[in-house]
Structures are given as structure tokens and as C-alpha cells.
N, C-alpha and C. Protein backbone atom coordinates (compact mmCIF):
# COMPACT_ATOMS: atom_id res chain seq x y z
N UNK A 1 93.02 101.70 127.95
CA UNK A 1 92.31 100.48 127.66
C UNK A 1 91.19 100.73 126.67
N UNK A 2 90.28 101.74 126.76
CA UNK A 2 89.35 101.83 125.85
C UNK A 2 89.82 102.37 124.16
N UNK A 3 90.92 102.79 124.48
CA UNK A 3 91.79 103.58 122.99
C UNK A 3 91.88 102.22 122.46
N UNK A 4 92.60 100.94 123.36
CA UNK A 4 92.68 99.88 122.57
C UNK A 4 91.52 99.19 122.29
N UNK A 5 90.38 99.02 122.87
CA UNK A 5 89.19 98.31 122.20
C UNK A 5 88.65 98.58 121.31
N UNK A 6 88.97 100.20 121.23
CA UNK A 6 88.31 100.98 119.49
C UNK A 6 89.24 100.48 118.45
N UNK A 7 90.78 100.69 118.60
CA UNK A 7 91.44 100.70 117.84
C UNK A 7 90.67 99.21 117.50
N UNK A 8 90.59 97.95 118.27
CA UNK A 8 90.38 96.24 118.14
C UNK A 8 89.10 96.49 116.92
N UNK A 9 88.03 97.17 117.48
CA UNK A 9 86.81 97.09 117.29
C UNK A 9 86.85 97.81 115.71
N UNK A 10 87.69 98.61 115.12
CA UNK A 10 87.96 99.27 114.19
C UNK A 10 88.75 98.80 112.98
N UNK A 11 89.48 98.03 113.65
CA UNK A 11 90.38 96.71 112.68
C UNK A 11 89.27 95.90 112.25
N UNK A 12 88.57 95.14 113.31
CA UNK A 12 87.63 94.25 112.60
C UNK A 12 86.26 94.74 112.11
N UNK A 13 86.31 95.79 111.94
CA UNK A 13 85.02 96.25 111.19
C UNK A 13 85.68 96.45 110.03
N UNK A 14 86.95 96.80 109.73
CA UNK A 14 87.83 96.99 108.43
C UNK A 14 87.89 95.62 107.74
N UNK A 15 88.20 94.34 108.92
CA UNK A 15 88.33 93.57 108.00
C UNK A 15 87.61 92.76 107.49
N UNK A 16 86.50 92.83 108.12
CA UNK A 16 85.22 92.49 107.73
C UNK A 16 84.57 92.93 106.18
N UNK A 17 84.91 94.36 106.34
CA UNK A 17 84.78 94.96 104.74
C UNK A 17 86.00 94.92 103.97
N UNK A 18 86.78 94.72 103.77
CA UNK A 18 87.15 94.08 102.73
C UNK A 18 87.03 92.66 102.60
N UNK A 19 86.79 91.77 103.33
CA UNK A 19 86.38 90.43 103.19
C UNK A 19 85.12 90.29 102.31
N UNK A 20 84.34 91.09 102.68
CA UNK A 20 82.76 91.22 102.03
C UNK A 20 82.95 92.02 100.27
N UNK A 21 84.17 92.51 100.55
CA UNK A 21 83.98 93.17 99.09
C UNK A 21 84.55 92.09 98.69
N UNK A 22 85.20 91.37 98.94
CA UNK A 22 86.00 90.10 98.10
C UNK A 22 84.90 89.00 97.64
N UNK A 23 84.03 89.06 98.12
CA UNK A 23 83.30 88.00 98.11
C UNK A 23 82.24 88.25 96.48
N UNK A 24 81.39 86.69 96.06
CA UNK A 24 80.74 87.08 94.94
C UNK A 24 79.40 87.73 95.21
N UNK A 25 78.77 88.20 94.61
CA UNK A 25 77.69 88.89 94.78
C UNK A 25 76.63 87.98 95.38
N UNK A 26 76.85 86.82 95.10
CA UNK A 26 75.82 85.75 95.35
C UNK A 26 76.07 85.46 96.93
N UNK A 27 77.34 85.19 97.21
CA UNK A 27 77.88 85.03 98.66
C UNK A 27 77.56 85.99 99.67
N UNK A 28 78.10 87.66 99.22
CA UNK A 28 77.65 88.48 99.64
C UNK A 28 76.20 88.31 100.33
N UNK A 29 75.30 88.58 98.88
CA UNK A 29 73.96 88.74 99.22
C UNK A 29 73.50 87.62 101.07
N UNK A 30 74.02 85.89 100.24
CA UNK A 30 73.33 85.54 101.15
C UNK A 30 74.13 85.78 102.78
N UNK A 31 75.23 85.66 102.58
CA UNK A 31 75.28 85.80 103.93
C UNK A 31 75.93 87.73 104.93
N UNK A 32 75.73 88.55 104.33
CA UNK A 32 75.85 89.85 104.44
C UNK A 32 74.35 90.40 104.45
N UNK A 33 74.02 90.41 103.16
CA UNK A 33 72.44 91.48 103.11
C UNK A 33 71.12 91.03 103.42
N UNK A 34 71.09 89.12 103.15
CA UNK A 34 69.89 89.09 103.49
C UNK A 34 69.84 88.87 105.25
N UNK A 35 70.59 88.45 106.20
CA UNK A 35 70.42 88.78 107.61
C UNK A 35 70.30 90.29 108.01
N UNK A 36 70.80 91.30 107.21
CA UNK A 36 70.41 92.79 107.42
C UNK A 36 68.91 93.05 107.19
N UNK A 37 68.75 92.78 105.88
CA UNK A 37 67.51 93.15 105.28
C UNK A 37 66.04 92.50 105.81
N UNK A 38 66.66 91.35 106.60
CA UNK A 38 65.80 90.57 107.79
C UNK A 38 65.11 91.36 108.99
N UNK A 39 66.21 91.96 109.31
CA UNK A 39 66.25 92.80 110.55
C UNK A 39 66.04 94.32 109.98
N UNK A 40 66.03 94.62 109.11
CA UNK A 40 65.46 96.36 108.55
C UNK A 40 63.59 95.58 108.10
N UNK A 41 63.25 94.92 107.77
CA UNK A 41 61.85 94.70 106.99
C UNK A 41 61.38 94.43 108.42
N UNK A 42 62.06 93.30 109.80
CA UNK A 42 60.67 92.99 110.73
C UNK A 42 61.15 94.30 111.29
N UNK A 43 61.90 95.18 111.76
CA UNK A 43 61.95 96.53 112.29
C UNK A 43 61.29 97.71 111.67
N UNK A 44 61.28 97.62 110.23
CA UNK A 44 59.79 98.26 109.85
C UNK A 44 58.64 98.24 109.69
N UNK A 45 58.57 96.80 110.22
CA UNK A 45 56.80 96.89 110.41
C UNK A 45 56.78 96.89 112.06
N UNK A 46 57.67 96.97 112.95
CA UNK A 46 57.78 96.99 114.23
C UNK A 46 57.15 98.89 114.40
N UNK A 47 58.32 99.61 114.04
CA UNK A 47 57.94 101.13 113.94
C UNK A 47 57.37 101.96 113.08
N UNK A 48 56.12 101.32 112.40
CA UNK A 48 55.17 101.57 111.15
C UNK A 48 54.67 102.54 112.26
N UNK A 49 54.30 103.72 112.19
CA UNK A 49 52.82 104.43 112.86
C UNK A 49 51.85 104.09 112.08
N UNK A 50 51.77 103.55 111.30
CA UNK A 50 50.56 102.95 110.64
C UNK A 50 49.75 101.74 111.37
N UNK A 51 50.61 100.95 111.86
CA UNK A 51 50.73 99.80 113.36
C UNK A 51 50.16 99.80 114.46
N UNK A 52 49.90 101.44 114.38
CA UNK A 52 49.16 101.54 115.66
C UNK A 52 50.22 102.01 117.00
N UNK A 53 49.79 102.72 117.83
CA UNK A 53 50.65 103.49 118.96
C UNK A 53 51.30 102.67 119.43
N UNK A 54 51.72 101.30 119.09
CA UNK A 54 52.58 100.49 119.91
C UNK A 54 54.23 100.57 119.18
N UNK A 55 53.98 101.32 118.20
CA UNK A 55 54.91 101.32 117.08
C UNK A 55 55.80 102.72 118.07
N UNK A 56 55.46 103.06 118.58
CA UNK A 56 56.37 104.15 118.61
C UNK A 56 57.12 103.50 120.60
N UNK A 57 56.76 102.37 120.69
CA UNK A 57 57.42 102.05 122.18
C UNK A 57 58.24 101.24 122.00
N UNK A 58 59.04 100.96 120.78
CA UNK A 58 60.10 100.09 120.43
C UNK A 58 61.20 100.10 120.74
N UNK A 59 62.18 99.22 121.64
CA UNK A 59 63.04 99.81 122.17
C UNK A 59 63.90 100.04 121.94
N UNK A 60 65.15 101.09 122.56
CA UNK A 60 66.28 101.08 122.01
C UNK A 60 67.17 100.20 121.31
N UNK A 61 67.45 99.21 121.78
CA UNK A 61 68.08 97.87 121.67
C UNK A 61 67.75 97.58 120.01
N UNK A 62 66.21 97.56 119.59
CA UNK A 62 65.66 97.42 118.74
C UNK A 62 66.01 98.14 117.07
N UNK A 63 66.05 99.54 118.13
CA UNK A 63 66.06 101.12 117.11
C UNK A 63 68.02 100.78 116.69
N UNK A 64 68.85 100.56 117.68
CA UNK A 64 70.36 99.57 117.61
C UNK A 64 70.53 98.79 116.49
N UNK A 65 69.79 97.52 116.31
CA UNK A 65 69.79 96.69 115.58
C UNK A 65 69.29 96.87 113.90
N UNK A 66 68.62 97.88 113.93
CA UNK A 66 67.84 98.35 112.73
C UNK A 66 69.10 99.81 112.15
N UNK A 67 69.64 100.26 113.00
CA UNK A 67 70.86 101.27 112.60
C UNK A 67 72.23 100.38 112.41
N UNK A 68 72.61 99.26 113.02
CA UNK A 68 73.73 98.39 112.35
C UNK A 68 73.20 97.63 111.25
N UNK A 69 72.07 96.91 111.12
CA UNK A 69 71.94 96.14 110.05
C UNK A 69 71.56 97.42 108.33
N UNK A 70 71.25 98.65 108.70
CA UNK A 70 71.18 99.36 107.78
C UNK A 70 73.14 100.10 107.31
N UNK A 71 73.89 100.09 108.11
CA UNK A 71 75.11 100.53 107.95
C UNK A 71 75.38 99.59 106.85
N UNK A 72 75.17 98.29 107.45
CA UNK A 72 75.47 97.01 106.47
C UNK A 72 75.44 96.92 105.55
N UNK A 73 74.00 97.06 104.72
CA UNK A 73 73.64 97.41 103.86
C UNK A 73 74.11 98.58 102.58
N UNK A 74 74.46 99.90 103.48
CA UNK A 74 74.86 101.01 102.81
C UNK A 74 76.22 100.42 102.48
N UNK A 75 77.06 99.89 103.22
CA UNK A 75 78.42 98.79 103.00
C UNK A 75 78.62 97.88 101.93
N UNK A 76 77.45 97.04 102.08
CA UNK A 76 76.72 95.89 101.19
C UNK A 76 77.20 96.69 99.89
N UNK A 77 76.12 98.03 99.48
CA UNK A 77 75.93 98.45 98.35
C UNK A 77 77.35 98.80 97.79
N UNK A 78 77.83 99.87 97.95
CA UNK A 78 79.12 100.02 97.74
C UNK A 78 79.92 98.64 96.77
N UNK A 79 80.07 97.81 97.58
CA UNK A 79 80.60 96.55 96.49
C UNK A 79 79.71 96.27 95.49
N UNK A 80 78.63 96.31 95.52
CA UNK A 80 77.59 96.00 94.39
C UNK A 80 78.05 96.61 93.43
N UNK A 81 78.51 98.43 93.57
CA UNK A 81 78.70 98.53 91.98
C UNK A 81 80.25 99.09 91.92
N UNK A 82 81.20 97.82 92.40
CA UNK A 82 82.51 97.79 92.46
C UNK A 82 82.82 96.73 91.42
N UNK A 83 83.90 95.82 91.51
CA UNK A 83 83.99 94.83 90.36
C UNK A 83 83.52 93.71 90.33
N UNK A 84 82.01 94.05 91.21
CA UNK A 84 81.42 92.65 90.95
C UNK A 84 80.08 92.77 90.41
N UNK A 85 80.32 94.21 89.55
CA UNK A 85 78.89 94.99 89.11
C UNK A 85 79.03 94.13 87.91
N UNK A 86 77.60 93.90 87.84
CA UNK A 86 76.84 93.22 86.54
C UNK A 86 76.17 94.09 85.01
N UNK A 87 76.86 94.54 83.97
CA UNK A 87 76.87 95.00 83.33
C UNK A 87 75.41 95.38 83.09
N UNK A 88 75.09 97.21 82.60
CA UNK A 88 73.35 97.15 82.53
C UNK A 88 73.03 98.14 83.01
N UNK A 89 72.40 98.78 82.55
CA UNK A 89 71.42 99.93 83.19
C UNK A 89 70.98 99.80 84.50
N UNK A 90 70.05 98.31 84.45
CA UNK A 90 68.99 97.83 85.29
C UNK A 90 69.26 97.77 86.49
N UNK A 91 71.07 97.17 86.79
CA UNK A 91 72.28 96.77 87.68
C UNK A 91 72.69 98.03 88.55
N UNK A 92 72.84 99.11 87.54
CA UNK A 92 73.41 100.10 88.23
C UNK A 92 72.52 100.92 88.54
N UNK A 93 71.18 100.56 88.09
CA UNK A 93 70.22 101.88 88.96
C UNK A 93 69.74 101.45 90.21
N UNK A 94 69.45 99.54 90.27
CA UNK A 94 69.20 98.98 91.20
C UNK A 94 70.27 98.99 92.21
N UNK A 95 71.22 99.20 92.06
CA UNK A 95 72.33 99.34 92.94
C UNK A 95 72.17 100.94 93.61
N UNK A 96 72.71 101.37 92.86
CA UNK A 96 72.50 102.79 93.18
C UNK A 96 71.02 103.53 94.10
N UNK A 97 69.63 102.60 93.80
CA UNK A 97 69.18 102.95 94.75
C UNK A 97 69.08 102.13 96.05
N UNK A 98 69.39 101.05 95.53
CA UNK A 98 69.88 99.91 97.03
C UNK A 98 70.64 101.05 97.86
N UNK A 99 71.81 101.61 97.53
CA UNK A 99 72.29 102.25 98.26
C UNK A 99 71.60 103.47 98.82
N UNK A 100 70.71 104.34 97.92
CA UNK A 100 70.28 105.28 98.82
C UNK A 100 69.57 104.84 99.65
N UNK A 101 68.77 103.84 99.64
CA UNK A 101 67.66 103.55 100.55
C UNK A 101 68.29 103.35 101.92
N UNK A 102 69.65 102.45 101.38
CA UNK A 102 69.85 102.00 102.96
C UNK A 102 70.37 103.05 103.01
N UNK A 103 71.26 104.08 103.29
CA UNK A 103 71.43 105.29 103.64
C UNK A 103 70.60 105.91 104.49
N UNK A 104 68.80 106.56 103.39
CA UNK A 104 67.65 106.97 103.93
C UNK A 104 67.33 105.75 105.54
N UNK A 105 67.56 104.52 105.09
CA UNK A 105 67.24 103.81 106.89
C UNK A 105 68.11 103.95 107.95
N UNK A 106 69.50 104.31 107.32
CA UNK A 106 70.07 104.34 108.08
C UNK A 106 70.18 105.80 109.03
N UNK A 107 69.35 106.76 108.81
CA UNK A 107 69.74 108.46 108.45
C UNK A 107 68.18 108.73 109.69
N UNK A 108 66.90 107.47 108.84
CA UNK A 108 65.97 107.45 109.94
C UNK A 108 66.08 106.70 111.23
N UNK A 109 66.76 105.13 111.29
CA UNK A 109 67.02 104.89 112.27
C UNK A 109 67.78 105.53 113.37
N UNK A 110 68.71 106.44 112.94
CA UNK A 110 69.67 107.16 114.12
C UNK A 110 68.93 108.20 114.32
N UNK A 111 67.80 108.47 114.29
CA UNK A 111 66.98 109.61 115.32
C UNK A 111 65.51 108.75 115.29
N UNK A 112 65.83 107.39 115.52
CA UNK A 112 64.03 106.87 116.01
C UNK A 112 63.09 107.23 114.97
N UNK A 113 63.27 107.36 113.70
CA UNK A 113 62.21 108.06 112.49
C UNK A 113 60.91 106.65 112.08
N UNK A 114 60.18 106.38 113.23
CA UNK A 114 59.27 105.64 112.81
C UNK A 114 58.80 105.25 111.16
N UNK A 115 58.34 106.46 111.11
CA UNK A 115 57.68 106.30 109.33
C UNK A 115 58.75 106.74 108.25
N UNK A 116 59.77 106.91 108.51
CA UNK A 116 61.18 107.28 108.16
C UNK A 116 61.21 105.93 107.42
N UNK A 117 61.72 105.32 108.79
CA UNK A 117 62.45 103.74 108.78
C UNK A 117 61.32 102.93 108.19
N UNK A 118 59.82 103.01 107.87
CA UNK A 118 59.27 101.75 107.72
C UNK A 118 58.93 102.57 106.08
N UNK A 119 58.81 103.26 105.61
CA UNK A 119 59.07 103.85 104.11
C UNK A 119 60.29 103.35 103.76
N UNK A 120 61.48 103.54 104.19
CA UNK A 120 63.04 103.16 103.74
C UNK A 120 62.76 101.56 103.61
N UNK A 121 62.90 100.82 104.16
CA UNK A 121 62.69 99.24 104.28
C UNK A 121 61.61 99.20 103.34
N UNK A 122 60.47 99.09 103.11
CA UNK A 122 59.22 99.18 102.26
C UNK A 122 59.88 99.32 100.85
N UNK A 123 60.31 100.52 100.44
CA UNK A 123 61.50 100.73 99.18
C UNK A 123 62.00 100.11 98.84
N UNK A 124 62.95 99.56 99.88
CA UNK A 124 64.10 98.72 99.94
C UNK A 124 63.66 97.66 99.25
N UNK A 125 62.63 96.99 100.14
CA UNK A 125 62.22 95.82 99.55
C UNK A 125 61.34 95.54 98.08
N UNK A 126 61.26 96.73 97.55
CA UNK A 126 60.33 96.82 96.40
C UNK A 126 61.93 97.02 95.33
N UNK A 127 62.84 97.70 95.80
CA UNK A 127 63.80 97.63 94.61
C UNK A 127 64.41 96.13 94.78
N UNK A 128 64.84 95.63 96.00
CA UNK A 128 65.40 94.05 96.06
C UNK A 128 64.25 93.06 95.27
N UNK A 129 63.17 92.88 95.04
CA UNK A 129 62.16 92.34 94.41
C UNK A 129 62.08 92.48 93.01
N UNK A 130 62.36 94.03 92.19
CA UNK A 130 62.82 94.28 91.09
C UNK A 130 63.98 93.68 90.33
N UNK A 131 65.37 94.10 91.33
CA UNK A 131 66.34 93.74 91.09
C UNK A 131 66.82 92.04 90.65
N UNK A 132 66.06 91.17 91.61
CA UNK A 132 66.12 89.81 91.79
C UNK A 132 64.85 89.18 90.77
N UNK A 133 64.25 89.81 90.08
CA UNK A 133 63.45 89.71 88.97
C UNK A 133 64.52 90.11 87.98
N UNK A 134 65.09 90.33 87.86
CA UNK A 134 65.86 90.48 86.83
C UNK A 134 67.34 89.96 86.77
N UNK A 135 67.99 89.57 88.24
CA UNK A 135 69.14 89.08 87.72
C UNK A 135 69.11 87.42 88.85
N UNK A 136 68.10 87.44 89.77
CA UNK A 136 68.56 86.08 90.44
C UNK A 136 67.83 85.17 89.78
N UNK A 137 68.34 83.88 89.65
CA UNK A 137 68.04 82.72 89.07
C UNK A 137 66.82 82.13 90.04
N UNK A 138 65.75 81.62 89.74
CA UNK A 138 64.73 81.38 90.38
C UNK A 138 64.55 79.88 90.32
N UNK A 139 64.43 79.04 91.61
CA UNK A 139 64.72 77.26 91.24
C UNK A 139 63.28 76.99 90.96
């Protein structure tokens, strides 16, 4: 029984990613990276030691949610500079470190890396701010 729930649980994490790589970058973003990147930014100011000693009593459940929504991400990236990469220097460095970062959160979240994880997200959000200065349309 459990051979079959992995195998279940393994299909639809497959088909989930290729669904997401199919999708446009715009689609992607909103409904793939920015609910991740939601949950990596309030989880790094949750486990800032900068925050004060309450930062380090965050719970598992928490430290969970901040290691799947960073997988996501490292996932996310990958299609970014697949065939829905946007021609450019600017594209592929912002991509390219989109991806390390979430990597680096994802690398601190799976051993509890307080100032790990709230540096990685912090990054994160300083290259997504760059990036979207330069290619998202602003209303």
C-alpha cells in the first residue's frame, strides 16, 4: 500500500511539472511562484535571528512549508530559462540566480538554517524586484 501512494504521489508531482513548464511565464509566475515566494519571504522574517530568540522556536510544520514552497521555486526556475526564456543577458542572469537562491533556501530550510533561510529569501526578493523592473509591465 505505501509503494502505491509514492508511486500516486510521484506521478502527480510529475505532472504537475510538466504542466507548469507548459505554461507562459506570466501564468507560471502568478499562479506557481508568487504563492511560493509568499511563503519563503513571511518564513524569512519568521526565522530571521535578527527577530529576536523567538525566531529560532518556529515550528516544524513551518520549517515544511518553507522547504516545499522553495523546491517550487528551484522547479519554477528551471522553466524560466527553458523555451519560455526571454532573450538578454538581464533574463538569463536573473534566472540563473532565481535559481540559485531558491536552491541556497531550499539547502537552508532542510536543516532549520535560520539566517540561512532569511538571507536566501532577502536575495530572492532583491533579484525578483530587479528582474520585474525590467521585464514586468507595471499598470
Amino acid at each position: 500500500m505505501r509503494q502505491v501512494f509514492l508511486a500516486f504521489a510521484i506521478s502527480l508531482a510529475l505532472a504537475g511539472a510538466v504542466s507548469a513548464g507548459a505554461m507562459s511565464v506570466k501564468d507560471e509566475m502568478k499562479t506557481v511562484v508568487d504563492p511560493a515566494t509568499n511563503t519563503i519571504f513571511a518564513v524569512g522574517g519568521e526565522v530571521d535571528p535578527a527577530n529576536g530568540p523567538d525566531a529560532a522556536k518556529v515550528p516544524a510544520a513551518r520549517w515544511a512549508e518553507a522547504l516545499k514552497a522553495s523546491q517550487t521555486l528551484r522547479s519554477a526556475a528551471a522553466h524560466l530559462t527553458g523555451p519560455q526564456k526571454q532573450p538578454g543577458d538581464v533574463w538569463a542572469k536573473s534566472a540563473a540566480d532565481f535559481a540559485s537562491l531558491a536552491q541556497a533556501a531550499e539547502k537552508a530550510a532542510a536543516v532549520n538554517d535560520g539566517g540561512g533561510f532569511s538571507k536566501a529569501a532577502n536575495d530572492l526578493g532583491d533579484t525578483c524586484t530587479a528582474c520585474h523592473s525590467q521585464y514586468k509591465k507595471q499598470n
